[in-house]
PDB file of N, CA and C in Angstrom:
ATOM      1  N   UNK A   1      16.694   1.965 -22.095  1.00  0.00           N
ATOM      2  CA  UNK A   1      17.284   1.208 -21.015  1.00  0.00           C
ATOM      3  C   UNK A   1      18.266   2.065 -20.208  1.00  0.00           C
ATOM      4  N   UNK A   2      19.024   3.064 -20.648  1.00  0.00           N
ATOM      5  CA  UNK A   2      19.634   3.627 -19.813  1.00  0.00           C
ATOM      6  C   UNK A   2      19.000   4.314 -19.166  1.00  0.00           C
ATOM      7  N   UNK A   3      17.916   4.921 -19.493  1.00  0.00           N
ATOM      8  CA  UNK A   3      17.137   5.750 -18.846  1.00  0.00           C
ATOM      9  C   UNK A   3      16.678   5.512 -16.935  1.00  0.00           C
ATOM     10  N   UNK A   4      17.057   3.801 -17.118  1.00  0.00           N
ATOM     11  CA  UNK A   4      16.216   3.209 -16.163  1.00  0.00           C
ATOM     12  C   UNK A   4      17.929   3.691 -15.211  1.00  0.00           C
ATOM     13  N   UNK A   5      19.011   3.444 -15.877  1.00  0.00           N
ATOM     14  CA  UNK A   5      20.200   3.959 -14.511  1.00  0.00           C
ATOM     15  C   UNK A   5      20.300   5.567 -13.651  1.00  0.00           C
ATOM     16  N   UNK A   6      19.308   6.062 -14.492  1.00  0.00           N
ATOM     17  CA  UNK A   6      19.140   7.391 -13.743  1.00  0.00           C
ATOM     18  C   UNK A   6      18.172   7.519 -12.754  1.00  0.00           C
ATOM     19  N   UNK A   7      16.391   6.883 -13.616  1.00  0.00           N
ATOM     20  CA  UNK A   7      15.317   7.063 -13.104  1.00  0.00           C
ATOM     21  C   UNK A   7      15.666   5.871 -11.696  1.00  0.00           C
ATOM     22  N   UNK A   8      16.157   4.686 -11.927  1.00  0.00           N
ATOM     23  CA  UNK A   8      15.885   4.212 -10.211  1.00  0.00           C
ATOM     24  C   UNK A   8      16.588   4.867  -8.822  1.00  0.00           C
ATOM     25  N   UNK A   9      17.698   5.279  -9.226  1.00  0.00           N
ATOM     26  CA  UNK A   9      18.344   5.889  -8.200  1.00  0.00           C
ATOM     27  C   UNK A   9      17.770   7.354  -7.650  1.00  0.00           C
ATOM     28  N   UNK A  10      16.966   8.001  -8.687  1.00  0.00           N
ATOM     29  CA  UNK A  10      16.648   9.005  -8.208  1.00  0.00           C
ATOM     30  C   UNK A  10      15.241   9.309  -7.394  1.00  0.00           C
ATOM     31  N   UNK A  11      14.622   8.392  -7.815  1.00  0.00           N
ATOM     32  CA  UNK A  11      13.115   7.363  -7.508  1.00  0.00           C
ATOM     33  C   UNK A  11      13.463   6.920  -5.996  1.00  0.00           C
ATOM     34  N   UNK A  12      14.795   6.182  -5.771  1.00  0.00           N
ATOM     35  CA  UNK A  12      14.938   5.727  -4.328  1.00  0.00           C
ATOM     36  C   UNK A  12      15.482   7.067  -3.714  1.00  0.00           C
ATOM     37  N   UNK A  13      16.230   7.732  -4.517  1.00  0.00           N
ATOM     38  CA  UNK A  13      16.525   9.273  -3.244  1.00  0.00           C
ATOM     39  C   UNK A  13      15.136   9.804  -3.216  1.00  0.00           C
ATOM     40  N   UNK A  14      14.224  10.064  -3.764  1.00  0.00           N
ATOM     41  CA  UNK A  14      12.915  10.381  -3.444  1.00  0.00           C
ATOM     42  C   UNK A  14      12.462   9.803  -2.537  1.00  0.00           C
ATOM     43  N   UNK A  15      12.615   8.536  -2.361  1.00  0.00           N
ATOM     44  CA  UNK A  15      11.594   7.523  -1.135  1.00  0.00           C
ATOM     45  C   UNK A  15      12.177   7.989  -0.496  1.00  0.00           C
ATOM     46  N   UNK A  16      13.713   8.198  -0.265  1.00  0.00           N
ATOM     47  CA  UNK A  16      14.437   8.353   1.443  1.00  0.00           C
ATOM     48  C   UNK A  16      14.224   9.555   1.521  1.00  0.00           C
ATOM     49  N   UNK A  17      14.218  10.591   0.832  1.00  0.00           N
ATOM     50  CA  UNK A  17      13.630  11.977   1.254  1.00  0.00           C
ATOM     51  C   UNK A  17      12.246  12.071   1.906  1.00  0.00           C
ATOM     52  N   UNK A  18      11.320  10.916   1.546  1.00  0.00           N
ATOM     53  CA  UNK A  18       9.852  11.472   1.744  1.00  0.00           C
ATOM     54  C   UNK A  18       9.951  10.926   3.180  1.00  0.00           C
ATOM     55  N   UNK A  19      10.443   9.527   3.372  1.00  0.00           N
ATOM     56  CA  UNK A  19      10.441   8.439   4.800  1.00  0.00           C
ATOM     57  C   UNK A  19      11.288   9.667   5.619  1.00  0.00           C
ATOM     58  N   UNK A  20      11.998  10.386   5.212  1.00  0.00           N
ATOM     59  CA  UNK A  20      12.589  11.503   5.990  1.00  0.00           C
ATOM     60  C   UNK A  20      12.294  12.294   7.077  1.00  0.00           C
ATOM     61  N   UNK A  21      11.733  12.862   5.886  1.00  0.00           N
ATOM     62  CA  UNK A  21      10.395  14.295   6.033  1.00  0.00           C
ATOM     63  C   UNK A  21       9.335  13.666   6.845  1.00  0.00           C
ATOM     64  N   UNK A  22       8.382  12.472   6.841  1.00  0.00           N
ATOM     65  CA  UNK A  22       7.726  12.120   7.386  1.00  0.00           C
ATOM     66  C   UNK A  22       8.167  12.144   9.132  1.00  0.00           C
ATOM     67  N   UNK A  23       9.509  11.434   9.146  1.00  0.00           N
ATOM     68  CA  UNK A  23      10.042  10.787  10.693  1.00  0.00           C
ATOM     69  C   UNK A  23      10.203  12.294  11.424  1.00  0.00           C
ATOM     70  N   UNK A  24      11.226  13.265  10.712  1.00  0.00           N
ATOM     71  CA  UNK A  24      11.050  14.052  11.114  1.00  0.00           C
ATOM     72  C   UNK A  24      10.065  15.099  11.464  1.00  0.00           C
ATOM     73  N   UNK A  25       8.519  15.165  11.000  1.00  0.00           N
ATOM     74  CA  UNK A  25       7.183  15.777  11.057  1.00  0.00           C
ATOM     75  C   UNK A  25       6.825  15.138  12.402  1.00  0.00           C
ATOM     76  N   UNK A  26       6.610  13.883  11.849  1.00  0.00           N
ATOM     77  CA  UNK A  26       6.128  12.967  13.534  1.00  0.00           C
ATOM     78  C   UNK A  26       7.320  13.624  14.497  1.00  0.00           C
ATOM     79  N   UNK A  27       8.606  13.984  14.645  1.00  0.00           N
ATOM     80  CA  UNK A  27       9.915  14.079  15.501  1.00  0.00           C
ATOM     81  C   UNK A  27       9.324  15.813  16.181  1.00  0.00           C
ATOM     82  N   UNK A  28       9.077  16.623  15.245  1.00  0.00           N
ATOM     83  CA  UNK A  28       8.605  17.882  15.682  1.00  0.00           C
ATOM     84  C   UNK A  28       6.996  18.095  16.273  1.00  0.00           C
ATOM     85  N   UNK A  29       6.768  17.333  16.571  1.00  0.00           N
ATOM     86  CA  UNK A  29       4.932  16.976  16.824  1.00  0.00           C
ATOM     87  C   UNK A  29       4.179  17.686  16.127  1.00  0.00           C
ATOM     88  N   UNK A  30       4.204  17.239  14.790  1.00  0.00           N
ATOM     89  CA  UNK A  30       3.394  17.830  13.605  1.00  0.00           C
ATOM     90  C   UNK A  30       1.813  17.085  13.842  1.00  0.00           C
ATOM     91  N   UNK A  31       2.307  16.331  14.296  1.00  0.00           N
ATOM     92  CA  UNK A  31       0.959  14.982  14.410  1.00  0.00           C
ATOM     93  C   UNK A  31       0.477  14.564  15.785  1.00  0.00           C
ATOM     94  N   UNK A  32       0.342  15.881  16.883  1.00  0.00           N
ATOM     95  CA  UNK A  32       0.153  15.475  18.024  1.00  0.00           C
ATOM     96  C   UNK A  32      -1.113  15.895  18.028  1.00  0.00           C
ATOM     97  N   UNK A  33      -1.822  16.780  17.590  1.00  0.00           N
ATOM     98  CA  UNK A  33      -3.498  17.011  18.076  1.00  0.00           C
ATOM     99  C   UNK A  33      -3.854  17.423  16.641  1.00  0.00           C
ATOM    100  N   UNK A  34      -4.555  16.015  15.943  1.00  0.00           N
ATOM    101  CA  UNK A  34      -5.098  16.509  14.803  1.00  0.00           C
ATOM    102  C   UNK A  34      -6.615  17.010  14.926  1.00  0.00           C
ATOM    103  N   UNK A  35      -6.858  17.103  16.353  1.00  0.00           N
ATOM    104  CA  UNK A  35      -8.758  17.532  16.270  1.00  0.00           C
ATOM    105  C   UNK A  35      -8.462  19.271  16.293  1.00  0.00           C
ATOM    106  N   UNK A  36      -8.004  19.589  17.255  1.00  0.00           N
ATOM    107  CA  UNK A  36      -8.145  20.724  17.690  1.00  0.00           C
ATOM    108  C   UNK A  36      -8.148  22.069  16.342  1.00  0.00           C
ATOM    109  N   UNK A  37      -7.254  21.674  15.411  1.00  0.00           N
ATOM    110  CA  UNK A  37      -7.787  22.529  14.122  1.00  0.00           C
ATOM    111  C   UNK A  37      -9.224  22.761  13.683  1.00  0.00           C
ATOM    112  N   UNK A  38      -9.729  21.704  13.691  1.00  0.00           N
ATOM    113  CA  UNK A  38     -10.816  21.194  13.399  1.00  0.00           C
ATOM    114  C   UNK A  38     -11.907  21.745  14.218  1.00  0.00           C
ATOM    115  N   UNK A  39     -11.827  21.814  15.352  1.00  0.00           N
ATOM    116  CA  UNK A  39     -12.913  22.357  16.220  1.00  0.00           C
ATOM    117  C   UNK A  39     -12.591  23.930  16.472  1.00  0.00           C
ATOM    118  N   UNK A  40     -11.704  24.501  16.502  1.00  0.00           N
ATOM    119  CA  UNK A  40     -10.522  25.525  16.363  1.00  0.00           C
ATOM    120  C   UNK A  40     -11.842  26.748  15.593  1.00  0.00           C
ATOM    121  N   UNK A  41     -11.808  25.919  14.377  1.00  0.00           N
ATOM    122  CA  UNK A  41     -12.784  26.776  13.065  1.00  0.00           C
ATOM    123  C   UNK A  41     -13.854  27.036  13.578  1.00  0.00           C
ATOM    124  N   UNK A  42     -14.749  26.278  14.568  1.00  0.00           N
ATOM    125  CA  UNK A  42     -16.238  26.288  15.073  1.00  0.00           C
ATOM    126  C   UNK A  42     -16.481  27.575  16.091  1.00  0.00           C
ATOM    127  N   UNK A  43     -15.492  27.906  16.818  1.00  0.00           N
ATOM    128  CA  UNK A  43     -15.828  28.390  18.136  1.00  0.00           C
ATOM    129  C   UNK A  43     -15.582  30.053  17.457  1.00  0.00           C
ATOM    130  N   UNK A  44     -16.370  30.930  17.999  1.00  0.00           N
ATOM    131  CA  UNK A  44     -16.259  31.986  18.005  1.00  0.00           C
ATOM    132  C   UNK A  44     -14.835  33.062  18.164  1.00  0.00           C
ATOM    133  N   UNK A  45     -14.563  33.826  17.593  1.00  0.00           N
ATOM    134  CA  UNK A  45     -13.457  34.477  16.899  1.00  0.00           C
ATOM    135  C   UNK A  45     -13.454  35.380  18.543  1.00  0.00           C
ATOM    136  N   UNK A  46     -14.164  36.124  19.457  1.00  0.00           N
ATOM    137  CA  UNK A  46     -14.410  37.073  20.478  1.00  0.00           C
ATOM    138  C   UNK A  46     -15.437  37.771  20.776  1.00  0.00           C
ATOM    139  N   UNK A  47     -15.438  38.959  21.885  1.00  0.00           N
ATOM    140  CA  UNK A  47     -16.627  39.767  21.874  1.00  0.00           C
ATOM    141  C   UNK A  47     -16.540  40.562  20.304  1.00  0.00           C
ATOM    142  N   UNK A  48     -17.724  41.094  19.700  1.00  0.00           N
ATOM    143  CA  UNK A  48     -17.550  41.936  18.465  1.00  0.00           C
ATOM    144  C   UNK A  48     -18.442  43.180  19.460  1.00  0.00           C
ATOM    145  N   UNK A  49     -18.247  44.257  18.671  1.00  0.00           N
ATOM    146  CA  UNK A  49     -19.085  45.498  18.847  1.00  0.00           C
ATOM    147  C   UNK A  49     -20.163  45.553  19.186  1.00  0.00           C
ATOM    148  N   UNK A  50     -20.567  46.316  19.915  1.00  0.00           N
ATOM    149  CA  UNK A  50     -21.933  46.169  20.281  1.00  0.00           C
ATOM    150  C   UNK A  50     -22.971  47.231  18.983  1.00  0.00           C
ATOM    151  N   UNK A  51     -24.418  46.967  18.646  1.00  0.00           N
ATOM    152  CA  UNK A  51     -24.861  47.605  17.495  1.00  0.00           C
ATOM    153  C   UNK A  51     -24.870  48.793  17.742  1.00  0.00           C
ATOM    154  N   UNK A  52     -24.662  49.647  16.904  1.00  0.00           N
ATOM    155  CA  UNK A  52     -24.771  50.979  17.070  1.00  0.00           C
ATOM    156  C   UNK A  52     -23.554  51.962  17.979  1.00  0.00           C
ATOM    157  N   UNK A  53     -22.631  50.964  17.967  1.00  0.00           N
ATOM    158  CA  UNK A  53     -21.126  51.562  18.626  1.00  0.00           C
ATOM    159  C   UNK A  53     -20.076  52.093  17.262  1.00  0.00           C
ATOM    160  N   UNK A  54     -19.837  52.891  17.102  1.00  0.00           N
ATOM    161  CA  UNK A  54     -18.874  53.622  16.807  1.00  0.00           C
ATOM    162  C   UNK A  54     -17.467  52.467  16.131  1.00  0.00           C
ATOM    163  N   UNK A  55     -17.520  52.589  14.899  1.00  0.00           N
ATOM    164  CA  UNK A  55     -16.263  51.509  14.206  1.00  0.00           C
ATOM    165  C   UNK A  55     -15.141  52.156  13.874  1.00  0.00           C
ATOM    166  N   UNK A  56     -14.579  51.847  13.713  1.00  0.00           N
ATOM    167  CA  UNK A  56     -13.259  52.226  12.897  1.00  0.00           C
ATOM    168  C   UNK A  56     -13.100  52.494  11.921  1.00  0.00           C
ATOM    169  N   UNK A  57     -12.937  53.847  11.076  1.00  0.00           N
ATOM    170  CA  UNK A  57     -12.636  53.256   9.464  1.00  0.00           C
ATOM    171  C   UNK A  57     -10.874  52.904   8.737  1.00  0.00           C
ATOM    172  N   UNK A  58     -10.620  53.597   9.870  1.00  0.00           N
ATOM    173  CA  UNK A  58      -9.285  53.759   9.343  1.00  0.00           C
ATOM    174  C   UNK A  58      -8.350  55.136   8.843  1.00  0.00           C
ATOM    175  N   UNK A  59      -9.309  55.872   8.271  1.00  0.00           N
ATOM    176  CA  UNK A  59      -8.794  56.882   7.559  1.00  0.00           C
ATOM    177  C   UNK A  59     -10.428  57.693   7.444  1.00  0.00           C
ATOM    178  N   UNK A  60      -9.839  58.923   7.688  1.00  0.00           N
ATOM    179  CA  UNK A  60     -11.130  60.053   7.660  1.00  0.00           C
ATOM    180  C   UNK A  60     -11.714  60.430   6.433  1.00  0.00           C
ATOM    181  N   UNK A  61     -10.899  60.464   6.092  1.00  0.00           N
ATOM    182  CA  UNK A  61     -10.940  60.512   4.263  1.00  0.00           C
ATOM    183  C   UNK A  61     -11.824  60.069   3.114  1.00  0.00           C
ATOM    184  N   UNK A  62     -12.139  59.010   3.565  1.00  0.00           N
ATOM    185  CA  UNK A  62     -12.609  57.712   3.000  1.00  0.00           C
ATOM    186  C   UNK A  62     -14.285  57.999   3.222  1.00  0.00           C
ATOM    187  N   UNK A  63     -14.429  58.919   4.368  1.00  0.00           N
ATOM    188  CA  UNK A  63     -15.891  58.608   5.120  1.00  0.00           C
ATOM    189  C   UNK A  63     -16.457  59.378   4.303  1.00  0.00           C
ATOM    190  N   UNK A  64     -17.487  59.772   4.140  1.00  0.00           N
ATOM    191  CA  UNK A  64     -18.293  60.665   3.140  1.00  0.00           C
ATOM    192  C   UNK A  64     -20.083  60.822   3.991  1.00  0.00           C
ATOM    193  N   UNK A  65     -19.759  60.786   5.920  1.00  0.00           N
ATOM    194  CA  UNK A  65     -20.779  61.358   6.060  1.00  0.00           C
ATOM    195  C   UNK A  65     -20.822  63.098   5.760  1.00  0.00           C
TER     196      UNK A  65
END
């Protein structure tokens, strides 16, 4: 039974922390365009190399033509 004078109070500072965090997420527009991530992933990254063009390795070293 005492257990319960610790666990409720700390149980309700949890709720007001989370109702918090939430108001403030919505307050910073965490939650203004939830598609655009989403379609974000689909679309192509840029132009890439064309075949047979010359890459990068980084370091000469490494190459072993």
């Amino acid at each position: 039974m005492e257990s319960l004078y610790l666990l409720i109070p700390l149980s309700i500072l949890l709720v007001v922390a989370a109702v918090w965090a939430f108001f403030w997420a919505v307050n910073q527009g965490q939650f203004e365009d939830l598609d655009e991530p989403a379609r974000s992933i689909l679309e192509e990254d840029g132009p890439t190399a064309a075949p047979g063009a010359p890459q990068s390795r980084g370091s000469r070293a490494a190459s072993t033509h």
